[in-house]
Protein backbone atom coordinates (compact mmCIF):
# COMPACT_ATOMS: atom_id res chain seq x y z
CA UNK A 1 -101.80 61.51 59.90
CA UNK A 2 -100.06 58.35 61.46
CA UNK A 3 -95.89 59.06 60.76
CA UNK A 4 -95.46 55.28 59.99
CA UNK A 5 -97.23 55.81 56.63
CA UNK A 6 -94.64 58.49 55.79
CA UNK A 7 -91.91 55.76 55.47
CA UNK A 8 -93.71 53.38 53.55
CA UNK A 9 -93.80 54.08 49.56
CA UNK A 10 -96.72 55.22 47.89
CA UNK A 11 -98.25 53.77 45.17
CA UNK A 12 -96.83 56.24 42.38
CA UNK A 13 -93.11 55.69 44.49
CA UNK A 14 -93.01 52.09 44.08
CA UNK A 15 -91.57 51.30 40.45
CA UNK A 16 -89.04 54.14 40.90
CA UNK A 17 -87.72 52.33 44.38
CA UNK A 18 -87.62 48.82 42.52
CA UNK A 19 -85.73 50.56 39.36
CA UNK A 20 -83.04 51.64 42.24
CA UNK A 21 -82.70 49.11 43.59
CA UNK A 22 -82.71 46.95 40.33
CA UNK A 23 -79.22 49.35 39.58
CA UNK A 24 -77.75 49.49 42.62
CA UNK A 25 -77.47 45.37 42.58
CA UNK A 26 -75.96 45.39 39.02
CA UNK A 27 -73.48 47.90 40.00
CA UNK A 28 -72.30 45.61 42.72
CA UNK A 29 -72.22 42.84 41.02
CA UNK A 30 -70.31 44.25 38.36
CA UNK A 31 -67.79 45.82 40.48
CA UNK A 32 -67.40 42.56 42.53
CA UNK A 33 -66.73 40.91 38.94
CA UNK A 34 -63.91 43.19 37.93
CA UNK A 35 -62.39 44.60 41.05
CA UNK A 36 -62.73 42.01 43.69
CA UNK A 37 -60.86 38.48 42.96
CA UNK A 38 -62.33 35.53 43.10
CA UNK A 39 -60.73 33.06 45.64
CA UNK A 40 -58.38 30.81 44.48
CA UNK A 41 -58.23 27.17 44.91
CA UNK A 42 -54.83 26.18 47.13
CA UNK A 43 -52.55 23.55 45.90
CA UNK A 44 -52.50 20.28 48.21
CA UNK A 45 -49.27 20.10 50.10
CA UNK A 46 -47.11 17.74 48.32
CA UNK A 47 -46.77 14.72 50.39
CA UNK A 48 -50.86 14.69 50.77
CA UNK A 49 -51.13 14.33 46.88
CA UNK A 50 -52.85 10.96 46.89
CA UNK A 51 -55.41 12.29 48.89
CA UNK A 52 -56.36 15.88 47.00
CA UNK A 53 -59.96 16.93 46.94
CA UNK A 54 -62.15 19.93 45.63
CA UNK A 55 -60.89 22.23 48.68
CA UNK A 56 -57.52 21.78 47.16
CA UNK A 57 -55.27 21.34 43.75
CA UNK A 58 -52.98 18.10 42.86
CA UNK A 59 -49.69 19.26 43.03
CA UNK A 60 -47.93 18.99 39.19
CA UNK A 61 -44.83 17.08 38.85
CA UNK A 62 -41.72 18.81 38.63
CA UNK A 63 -43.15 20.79 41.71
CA UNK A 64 -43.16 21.20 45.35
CA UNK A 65 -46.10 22.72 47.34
CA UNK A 66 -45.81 24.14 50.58
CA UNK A 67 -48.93 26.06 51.98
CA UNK A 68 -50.73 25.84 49.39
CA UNK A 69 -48.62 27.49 46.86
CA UNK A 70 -46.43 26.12 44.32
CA UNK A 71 -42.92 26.19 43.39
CA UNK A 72 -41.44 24.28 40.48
CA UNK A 73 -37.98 22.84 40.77
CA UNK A 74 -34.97 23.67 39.46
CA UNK A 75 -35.23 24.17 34.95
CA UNK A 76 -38.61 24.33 35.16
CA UNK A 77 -40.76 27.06 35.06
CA UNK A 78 -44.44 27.97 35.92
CA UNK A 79 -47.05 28.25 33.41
CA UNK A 80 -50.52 28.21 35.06
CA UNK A 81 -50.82 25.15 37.28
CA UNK A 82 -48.14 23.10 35.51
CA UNK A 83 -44.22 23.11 35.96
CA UNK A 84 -42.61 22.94 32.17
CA UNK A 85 -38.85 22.51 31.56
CA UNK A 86 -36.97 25.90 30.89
CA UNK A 87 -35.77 25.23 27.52
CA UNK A 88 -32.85 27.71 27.53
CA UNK A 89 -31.57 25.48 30.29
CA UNK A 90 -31.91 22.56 28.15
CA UNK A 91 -30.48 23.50 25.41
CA UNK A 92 -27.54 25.14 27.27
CA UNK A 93 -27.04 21.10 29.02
CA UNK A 94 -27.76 19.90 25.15
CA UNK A 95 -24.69 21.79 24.22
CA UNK A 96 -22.46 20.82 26.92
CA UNK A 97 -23.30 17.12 26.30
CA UNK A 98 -22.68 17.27 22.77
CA UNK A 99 -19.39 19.50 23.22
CA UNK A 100 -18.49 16.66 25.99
CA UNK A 101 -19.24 13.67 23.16
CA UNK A 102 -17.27 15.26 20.53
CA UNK A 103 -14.13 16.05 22.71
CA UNK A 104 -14.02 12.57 24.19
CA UNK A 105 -14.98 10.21 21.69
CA UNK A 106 -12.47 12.24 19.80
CA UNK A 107 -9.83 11.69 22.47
CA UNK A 108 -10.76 8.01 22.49
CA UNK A 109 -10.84 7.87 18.81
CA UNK A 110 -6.97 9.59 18.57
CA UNK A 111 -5.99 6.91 20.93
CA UNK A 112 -6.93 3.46 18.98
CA UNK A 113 -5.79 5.22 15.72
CA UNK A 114 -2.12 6.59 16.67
CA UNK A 115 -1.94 5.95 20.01
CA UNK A 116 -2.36 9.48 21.31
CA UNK A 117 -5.03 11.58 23.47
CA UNK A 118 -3.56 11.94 26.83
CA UNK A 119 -4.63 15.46 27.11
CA UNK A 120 -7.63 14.30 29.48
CA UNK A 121 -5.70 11.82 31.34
CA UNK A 122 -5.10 12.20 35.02
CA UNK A 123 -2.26 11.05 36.58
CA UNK A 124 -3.99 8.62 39.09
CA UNK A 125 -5.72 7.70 35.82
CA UNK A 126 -4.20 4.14 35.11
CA UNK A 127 -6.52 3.77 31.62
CA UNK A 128 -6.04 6.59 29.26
CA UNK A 129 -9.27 5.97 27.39
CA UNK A 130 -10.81 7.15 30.73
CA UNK A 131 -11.73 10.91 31.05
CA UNK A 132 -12.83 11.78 34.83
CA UNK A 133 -15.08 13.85 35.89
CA UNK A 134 -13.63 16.54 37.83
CA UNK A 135 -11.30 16.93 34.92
CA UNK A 136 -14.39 17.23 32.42
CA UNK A 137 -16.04 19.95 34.18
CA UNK A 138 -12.88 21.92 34.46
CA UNK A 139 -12.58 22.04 30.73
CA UNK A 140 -16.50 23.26 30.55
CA UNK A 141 -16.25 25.74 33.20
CA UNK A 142 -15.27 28.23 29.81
CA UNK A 143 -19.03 27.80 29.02
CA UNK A 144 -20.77 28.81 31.90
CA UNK A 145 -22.99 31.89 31.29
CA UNK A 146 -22.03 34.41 33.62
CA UNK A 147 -25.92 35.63 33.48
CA UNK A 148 -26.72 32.15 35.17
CA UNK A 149 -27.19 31.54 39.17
CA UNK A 150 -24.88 29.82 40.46
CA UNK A 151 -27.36 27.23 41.87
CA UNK A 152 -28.89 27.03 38.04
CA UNK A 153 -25.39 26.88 36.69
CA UNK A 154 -24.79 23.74 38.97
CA UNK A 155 -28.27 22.12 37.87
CA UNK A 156 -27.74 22.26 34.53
CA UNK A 157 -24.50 20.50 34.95
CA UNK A 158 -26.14 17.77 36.97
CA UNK A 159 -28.50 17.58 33.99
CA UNK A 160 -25.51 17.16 31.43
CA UNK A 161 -23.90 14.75 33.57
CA UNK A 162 -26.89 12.70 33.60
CA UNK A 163 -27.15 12.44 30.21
CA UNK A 164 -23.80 12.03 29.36
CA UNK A 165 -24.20 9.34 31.62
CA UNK A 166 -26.85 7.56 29.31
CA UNK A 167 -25.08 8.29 26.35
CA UNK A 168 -21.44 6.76 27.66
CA UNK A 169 -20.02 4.22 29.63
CA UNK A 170 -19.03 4.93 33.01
CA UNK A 171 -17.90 3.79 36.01
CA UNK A 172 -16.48 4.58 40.20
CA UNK A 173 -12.99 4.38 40.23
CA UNK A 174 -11.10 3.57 43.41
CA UNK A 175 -11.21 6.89 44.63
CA UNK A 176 -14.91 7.30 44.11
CA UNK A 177 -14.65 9.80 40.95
CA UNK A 178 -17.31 8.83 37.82
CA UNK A 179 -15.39 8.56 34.35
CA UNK A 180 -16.55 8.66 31.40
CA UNK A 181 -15.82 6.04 28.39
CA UNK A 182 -16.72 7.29 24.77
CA UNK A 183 -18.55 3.46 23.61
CA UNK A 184 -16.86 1.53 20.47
CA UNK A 185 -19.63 2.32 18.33
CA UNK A 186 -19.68 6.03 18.65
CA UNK A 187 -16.18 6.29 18.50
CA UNK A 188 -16.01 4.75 15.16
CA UNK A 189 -17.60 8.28 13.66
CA UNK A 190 -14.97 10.12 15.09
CA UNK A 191 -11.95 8.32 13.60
CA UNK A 192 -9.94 9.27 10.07
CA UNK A 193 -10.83 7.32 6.97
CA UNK A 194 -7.37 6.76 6.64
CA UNK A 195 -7.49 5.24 10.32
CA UNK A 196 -10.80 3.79 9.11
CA UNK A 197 -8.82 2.20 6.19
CA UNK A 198 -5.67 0.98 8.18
CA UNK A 199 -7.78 -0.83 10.52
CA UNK A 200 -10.19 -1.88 8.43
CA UNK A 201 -7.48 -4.19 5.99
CA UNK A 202 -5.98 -5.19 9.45
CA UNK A 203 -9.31 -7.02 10.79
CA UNK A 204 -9.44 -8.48 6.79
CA UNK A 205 -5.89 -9.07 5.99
CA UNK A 206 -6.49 -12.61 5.83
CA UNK A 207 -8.98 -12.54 2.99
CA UNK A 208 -7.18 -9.58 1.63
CA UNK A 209 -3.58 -11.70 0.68
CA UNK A 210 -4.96 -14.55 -1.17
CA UNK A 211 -7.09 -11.78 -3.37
CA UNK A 212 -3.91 -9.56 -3.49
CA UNK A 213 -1.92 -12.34 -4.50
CA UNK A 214 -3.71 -13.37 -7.16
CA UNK A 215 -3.80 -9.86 -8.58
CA UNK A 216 -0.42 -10.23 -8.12
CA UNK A 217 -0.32 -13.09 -10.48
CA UNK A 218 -2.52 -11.93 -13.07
CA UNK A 219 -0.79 -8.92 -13.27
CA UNK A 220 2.49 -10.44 -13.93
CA UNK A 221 0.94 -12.71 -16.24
CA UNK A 222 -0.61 -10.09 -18.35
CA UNK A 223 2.57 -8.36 -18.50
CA UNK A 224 4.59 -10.93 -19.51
CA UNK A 225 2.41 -12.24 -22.09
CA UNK A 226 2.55 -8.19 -23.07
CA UNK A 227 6.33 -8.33 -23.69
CA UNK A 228 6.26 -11.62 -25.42
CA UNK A 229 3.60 -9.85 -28.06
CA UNK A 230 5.75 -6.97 -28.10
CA UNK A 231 8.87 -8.90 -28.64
CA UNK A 232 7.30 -11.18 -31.25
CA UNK A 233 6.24 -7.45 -33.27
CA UNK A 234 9.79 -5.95 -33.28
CA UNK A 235 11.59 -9.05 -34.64
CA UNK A 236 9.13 -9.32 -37.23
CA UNK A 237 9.71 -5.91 -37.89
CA UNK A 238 13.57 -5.94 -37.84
CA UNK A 239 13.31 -9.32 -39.53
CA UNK A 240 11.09 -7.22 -42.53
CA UNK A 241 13.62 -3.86 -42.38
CA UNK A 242 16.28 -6.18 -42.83
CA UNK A 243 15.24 -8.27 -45.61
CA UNK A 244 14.19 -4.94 -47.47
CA UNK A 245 18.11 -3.30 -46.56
CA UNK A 246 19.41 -6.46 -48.52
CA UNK A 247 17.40 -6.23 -51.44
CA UNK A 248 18.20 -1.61 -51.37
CA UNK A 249 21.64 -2.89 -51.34
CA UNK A 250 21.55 -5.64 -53.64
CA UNK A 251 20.06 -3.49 -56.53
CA UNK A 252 21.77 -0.66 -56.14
CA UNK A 253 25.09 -2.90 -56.52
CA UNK A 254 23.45 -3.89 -59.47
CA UNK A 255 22.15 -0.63 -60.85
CA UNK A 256 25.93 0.87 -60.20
CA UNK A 257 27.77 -2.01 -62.35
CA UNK A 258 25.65 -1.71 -65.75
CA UNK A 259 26.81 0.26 -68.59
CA UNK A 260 26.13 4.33 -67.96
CA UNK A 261 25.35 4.37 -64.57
CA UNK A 262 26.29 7.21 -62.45
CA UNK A 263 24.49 5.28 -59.58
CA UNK A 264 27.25 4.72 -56.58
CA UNK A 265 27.55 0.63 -54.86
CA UNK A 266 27.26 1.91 -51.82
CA UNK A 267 24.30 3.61 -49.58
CA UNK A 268 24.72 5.91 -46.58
CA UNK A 269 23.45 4.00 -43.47
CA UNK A 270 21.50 6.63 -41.81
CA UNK A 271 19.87 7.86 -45.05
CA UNK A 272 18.46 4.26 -45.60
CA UNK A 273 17.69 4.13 -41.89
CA UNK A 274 15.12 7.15 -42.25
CA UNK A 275 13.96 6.28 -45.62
CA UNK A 276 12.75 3.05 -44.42
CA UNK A 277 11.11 3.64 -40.39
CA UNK A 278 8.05 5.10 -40.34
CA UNK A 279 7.86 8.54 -38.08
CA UNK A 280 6.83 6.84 -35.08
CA UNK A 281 9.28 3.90 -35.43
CA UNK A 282 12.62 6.48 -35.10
CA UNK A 283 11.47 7.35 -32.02
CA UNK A 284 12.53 3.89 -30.75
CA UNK A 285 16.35 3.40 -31.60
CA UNK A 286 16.27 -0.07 -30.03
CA UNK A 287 14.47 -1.14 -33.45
CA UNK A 288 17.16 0.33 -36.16
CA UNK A 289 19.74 -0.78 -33.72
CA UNK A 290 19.13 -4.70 -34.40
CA UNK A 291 18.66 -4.15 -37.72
CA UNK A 292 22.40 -3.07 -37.87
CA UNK A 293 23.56 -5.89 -35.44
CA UNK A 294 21.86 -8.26 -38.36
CA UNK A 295 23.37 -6.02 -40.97
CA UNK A 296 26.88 -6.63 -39.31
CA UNK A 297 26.52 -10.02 -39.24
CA UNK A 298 26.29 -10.46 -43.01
CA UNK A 299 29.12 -11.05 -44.84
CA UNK A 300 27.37 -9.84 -47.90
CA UNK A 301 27.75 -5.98 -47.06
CA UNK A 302 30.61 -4.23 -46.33
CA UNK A 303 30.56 -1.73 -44.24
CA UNK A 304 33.26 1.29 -43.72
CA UNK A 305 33.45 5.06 -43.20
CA UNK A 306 33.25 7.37 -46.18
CA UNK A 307 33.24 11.28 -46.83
CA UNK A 308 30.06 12.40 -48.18
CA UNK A 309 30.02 15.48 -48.96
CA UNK A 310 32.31 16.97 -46.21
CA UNK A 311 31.16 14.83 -43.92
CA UNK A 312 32.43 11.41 -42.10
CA UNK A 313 29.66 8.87 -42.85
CA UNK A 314 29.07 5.03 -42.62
CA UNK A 315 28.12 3.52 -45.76
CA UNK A 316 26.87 0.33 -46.68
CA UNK A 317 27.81 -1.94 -49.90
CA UNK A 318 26.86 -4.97 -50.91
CA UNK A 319 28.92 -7.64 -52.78
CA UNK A 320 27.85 -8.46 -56.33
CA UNK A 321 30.03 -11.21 -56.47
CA UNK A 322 28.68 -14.63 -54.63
CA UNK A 323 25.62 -12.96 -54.62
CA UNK A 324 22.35 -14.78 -55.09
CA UNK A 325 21.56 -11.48 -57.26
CA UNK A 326 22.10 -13.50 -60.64
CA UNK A 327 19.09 -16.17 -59.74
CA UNK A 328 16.72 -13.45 -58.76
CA UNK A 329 17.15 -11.54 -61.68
CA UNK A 330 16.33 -14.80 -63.55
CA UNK A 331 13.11 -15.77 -61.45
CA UNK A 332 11.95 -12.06 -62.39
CA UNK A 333 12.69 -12.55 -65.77
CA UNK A 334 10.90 -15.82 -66.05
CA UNK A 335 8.14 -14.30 -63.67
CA UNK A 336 7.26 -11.48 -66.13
CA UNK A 337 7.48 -14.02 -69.19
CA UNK A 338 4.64 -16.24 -67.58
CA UNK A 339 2.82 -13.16 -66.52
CA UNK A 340 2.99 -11.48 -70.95
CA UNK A 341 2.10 -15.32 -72.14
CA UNK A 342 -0.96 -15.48 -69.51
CA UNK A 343 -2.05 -12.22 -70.47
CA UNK A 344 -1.63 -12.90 -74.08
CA UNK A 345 -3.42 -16.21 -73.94
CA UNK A 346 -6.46 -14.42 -71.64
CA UNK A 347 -6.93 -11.47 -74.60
CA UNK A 348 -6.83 -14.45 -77.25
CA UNK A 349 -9.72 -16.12 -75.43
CA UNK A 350 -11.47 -12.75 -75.60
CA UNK A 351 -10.86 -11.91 -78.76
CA UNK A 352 -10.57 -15.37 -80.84
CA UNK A 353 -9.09 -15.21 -84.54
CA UNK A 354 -11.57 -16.40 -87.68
CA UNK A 355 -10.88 -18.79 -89.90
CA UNK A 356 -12.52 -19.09 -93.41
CA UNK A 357 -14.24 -22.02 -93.80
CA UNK A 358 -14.57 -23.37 -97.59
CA UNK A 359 -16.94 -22.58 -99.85
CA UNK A 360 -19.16 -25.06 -101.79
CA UNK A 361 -19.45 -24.62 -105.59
CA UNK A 362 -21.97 -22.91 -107.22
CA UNK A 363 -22.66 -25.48 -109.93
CA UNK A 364 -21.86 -28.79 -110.17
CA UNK A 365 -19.68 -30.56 -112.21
């Protein structure tokens, strides 16, 4: 038998050799797949970016490429093929900026109000609204994290100072230093309302005196016509108490001269005084006080100190004699006729009397 037939299959050896061999290529390609990696696509060098093509990657922004690998810049941090910001880094600048607006704006605020606020003032400083830079970061130094590079630490105060720089005014000084101006606007939120308030009636004060003025007047108008009203009540009132003393006097003069009468002439003062003010009306002794200047002036009543029971009192008397008493009495008298005749004349219209009215004869004559 030939020996080159031995190495070729048979015909019974033929599906077994394609089944191996069937195997043996998904075995390799399943091992390439899962333990061999793929090669990966190289990032175009950074200054060839315009030109990238399918043997290479654009580089992202925010990131440099050097040999075909990338590195992102400083706060940002890889995430596949992009560079994103580092967001603990911005919000560590966020707080420093906002930190930075509060203390000078505050600064600047304390200044217009009282005239104060020279803790951030340097002394080559020449404006004291101006806070310089140097100065500010020496005050934030407190809130670096010590966990922090020192080259991230400096980044994220470039990034603060950049925005601080959009949010407020500044400018070189002669020595080259940036400072930092909190704006007008800004600063307005930072000042006391009773700064707010001082300021405000000093930009208005114009239009504020005419108005205050003329509350001015109507308040002294209201009052006074107040304490003419009020002066008008009181003297009717003492005029009324007064009138109604004289007649208490005048009768009791009276009563105290008829026959049987164990009625005294005169009348202690103070006794009349609280029979005739109402409980609210001794509270003002202004009011009884005229009514005994009046009562003084009268030459009708006497009046004197007497003992009353143990006790020093004034008294008032009235005079019967020259008295108008007589023609009083007499108007009363004639009052109370007219008012028994009406009254008899109004029942005698009610009840009219009947007269008999003659009767014609029975028979004639």
């Amino acid at each position: 038998m030939d020996p080159r037939q031995n190495l070729l299959p048979s015909k019974h050896d033929l599906p077994r050799l394609v089944a191996v061999i069937t195997v043996a290529s998904v075995v390799a390609w399943t091992c390439n797949l899962f333990f061999v990696h793929p090669p990966t696509i190289p990032f175009c060098h950074s200054s060839h970016d315009l030109f990238a093509s399918d043997s290479c990657l654009p580089c992202p922004s925010n990131g440099e490429c050097v040999d075909g690998n990338l590195q992102c810049l400083q706060g940002y941090r890889k995430n596949g093929n992009l560079c994103v910001e580092d967001g603990e880094i911005s919000q560590l600048a966020q707080n420093i900026v906002e930190r930075a607006e509060s203390h000078i704006c505050s600064e600047y605020a304390q200044f217009s109000c009282y005239g104060t606020g020279s803790i951030w003032v340097s002394s080559v400083t020449f404006n004291p609204l101006i806070v310089q830079e140097d100065e500010f970061w020496n005050h934030f130094e407190s809130m670096a994290n010590a966990g922090y590079e020192n080259a991230l630490y400096n980044y994220t105060k470039q990034r603060a100072v950049e925005t601080i720089g959009k949010l407020l005014e500044t400018r070189l000084n002669a020595h080259g230093m940036k400072e930092f101006k909190c704006p007008d606007f800004m600063a307005e939120h930072y000042k006391p309302y009773a700064c707010r308030i001082h300021q405000w009636i000093s930009q208005n004060i114009l239009l504020l005196l005419p108005i205050c003025a003329m509350i001015k007047q109507l308040a002294g108008c209201t009052t006074l016509i107040l304490k003419v009203c009020q002066k008008r009540r009181v003297s009717r009132r003492v005029e009324e108490l007064y009138n109604q003393v004289c007649e208490i006097l005048e009768e009791n003069a009276l009563t105290s001269k008829s026959v049987n009468s164990e009625c005294e002439s005169w009348v202690v003062a103070s006794r009349l005084r609280d029979h005739l003010l109402l409980p609210r009306e001794r509270k003002d002794p202004l009011l009884w006080k005229k009514v005994e200047e009046l009562v003084q002036e009268d030459s009708r009543v006497d009046i004197y100190p007497k003992l009353v029971k143990g006790e020093s009192r004034v008294v008032w008397e009235w005079q019967v004699e020259g008295s108008l008493s007589a023609s009083k009495m007499k108007k009363k008298i004639h009052a109370s006729k007219t008012m028994v005749n009406e009254s008899v004349a109004l029942n005698h219209q009610r009840h009219p009397t009947k007269k008999e009215e003659p009767k014609e004869p029975l028979f004639d004559r």
